[in-house]
C-alpha atoms as a PDB file:
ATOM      1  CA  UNK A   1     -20.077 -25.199  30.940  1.00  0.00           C
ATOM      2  CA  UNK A   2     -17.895 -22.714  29.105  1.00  0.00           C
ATOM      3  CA  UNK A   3     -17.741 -18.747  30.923  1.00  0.00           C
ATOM      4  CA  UNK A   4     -17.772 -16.510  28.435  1.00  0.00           C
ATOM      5  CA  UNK A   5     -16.228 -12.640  28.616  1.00  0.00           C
ATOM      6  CA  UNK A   6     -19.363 -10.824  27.986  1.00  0.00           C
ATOM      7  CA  UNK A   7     -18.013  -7.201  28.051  1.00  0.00           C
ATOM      8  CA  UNK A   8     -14.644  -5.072  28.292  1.00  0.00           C
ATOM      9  CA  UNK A   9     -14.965  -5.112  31.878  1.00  0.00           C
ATOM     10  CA  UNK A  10     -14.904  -8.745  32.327  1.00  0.00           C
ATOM     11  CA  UNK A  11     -12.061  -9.062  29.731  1.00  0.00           C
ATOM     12  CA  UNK A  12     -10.231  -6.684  31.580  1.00  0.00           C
ATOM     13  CA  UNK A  13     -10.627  -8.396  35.085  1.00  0.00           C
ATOM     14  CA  UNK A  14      -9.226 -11.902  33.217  1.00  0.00           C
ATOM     15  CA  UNK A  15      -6.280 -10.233  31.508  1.00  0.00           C
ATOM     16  CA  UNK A  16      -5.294  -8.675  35.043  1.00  0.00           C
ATOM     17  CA  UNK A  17      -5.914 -12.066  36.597  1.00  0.00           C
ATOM     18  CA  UNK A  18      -4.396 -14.374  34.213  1.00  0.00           C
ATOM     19  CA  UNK A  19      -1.083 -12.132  33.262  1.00  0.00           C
ATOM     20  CA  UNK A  20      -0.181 -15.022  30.401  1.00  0.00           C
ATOM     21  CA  UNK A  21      -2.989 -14.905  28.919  1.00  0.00           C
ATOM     22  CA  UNK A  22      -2.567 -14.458  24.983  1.00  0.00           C
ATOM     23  CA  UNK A  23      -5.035 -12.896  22.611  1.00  0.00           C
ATOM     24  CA  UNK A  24      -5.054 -15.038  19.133  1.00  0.00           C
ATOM     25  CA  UNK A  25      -6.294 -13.129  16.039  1.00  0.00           C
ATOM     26  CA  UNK A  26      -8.142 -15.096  13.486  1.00  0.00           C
ATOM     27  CA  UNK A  27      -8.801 -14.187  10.157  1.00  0.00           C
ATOM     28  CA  UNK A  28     -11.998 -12.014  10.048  1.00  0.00           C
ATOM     29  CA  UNK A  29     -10.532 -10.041  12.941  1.00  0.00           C
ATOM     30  CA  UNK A  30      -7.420  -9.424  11.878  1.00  0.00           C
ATOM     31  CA  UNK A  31      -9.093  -7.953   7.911  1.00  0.00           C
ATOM     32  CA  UNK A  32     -11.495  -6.157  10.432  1.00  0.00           C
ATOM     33  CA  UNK A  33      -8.824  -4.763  11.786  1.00  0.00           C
ATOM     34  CA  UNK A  34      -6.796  -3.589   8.763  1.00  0.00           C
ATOM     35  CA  UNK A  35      -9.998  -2.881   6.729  1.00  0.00           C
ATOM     36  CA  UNK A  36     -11.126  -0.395   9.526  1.00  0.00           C
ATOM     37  CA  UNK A  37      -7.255   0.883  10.456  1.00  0.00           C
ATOM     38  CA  UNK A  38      -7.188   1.970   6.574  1.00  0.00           C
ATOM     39  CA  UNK A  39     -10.971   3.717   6.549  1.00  0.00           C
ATOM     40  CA  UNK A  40     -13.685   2.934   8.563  1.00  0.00           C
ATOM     41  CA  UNK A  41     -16.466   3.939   5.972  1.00  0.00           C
ATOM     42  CA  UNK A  42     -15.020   1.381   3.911  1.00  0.00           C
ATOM     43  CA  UNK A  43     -15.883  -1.382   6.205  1.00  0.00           C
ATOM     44  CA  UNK A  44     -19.344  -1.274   4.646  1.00  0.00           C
ATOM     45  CA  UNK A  45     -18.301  -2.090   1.231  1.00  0.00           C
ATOM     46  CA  UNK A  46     -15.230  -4.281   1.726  1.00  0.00           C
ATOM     47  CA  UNK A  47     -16.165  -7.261  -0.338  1.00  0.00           C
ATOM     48  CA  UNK A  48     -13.865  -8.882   2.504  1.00  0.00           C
ATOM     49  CA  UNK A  49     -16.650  -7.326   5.222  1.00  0.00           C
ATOM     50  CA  UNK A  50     -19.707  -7.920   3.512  1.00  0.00           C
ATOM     51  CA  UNK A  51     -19.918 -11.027   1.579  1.00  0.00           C
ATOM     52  CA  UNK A  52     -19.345 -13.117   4.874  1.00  0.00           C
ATOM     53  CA  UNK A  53     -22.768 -11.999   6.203  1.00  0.00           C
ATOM     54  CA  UNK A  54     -21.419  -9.971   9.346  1.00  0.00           C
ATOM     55  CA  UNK A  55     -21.563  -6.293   8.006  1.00  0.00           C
ATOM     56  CA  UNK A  56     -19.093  -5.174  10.312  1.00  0.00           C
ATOM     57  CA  UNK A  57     -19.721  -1.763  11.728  1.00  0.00           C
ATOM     58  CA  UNK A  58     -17.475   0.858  13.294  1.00  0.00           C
ATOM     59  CA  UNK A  59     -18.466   0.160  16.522  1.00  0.00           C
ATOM     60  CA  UNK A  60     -17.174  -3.776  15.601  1.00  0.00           C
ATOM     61  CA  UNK A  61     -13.874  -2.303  15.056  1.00  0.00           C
ATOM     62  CA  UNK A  62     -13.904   0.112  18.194  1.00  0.00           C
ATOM     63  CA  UNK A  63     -14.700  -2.868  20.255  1.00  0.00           C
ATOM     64  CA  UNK A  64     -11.359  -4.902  18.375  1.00  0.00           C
ATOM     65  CA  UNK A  65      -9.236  -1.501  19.356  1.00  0.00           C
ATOM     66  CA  UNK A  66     -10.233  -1.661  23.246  1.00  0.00           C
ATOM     67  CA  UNK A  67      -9.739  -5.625  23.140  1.00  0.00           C
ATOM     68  CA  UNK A  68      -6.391  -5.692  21.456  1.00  0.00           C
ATOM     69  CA  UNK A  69      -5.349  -2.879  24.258  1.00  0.00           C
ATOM     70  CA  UNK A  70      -6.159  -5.037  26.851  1.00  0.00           C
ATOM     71  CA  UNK A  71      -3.861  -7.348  25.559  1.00  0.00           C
ATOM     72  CA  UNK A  72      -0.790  -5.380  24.467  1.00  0.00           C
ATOM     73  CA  UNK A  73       1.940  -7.362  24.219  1.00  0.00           C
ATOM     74  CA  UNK A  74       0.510 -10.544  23.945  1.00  0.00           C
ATOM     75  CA  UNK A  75      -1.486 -10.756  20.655  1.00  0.00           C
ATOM     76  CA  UNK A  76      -0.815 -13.547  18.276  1.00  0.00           C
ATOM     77  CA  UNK A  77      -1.565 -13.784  14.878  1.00  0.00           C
ATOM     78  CA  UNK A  78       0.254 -17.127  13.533  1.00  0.00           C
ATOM     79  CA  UNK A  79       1.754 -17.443   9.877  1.00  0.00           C
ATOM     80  CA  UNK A  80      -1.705 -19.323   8.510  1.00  0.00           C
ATOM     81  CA  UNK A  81      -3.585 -16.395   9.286  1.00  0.00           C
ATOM     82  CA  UNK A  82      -0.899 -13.537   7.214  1.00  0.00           C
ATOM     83  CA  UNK A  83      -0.922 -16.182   4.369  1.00  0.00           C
ATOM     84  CA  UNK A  84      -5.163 -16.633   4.468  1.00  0.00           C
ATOM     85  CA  UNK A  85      -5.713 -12.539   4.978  1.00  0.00           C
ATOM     86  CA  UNK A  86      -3.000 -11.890   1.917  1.00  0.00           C
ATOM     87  CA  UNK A  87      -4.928 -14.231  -0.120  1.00  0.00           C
ATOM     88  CA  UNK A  88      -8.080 -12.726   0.383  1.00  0.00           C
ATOM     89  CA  UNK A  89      -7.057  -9.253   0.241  1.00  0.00           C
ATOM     90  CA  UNK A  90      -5.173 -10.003  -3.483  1.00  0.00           C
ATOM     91  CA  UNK A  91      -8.034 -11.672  -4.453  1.00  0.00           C
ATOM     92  CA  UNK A  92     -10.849  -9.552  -3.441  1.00  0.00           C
ATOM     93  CA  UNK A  93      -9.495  -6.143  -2.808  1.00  0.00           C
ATOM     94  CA  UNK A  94      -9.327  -4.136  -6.243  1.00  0.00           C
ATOM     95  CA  UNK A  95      -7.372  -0.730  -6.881  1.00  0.00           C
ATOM     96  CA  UNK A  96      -7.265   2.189  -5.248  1.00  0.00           C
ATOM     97  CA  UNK A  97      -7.922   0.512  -1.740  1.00  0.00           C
ATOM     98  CA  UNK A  98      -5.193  -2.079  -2.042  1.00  0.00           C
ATOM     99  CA  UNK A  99      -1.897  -1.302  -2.904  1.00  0.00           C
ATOM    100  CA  UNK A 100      -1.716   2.298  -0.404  1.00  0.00           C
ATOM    101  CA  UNK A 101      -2.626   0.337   2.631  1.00  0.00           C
ATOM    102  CA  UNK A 102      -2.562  -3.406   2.709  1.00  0.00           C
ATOM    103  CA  UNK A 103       1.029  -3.055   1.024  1.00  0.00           C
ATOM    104  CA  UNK A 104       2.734  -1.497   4.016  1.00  0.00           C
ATOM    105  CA  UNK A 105       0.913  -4.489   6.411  1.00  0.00           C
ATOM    106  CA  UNK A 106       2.803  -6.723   3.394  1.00  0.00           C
ATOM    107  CA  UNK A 107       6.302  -5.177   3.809  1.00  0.00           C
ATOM    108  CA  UNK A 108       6.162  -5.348   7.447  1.00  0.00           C
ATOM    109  CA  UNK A 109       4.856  -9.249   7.715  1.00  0.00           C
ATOM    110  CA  UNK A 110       7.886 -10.332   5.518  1.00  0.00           C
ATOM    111  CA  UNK A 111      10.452  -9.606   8.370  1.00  0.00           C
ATOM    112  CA  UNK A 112       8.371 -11.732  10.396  1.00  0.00           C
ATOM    113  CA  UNK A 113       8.926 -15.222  12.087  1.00  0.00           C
ATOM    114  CA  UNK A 114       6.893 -17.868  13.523  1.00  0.00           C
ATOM    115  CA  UNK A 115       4.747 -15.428  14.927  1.00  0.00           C
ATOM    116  CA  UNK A 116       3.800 -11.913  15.268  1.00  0.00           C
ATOM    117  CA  UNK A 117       3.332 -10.226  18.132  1.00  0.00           C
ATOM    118  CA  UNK A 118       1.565  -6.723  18.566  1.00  0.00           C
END
């Protein structure tokens, strides 16, 4: 049987136990996480937020913020999941939300590696 972190207590309690342990950001968390960095009353009509059946809310992205602190230092996001979230984002992100925000997120993942780290 699989123990799951329930809350940001619990979470807490395994990143001070397990000092190695690495957060890995997929896909929908890391758009939830640029979608509600750029505005969080976007996050309701984000094509990229919506059409997958979630409807994130800014408590989702709150949540993400706490969780990511916990881990500081050892988040990964690997190269598949820059390439899929720049897909999406060209494809389904239309003018004025796109260029201002996601662009600086593109300048900043060219210098990157195998890996990013925040």
């Amino acid at each position: 049987m699989i123990n799951t972190l329930s809350n940001l207590e619990e979470i807490a309690i395994f990143r001070r136990n397990y000092h190695a342990a690495k957060l890995i950001i997929d896909t929908n968390t890391l758009l939830l996480l640029f979608v509600g960095t750029y505005d969080l009353n976007y996050l309701s009509s984000c094509p990229l937020m919506t059409d997958n059946g979630k409807n994130y809310k800014s408590r989702d992205f709150d949540v993400l913020k706490k969780i990511i602190q916990i881990f500081v230092g050892n988040v990964v996001i690997t190269p598949h999941v820059l390439s899929e979230v720049n897909m999406l984002v060209r494809k389904r992100i239309k003018e004025p939300h796109r260029t201002p925000h996601f662009g600086s997120y593109a300048k900043h993942g060219s210098n990157t590696h195998t890996v990013f780290r925040l």
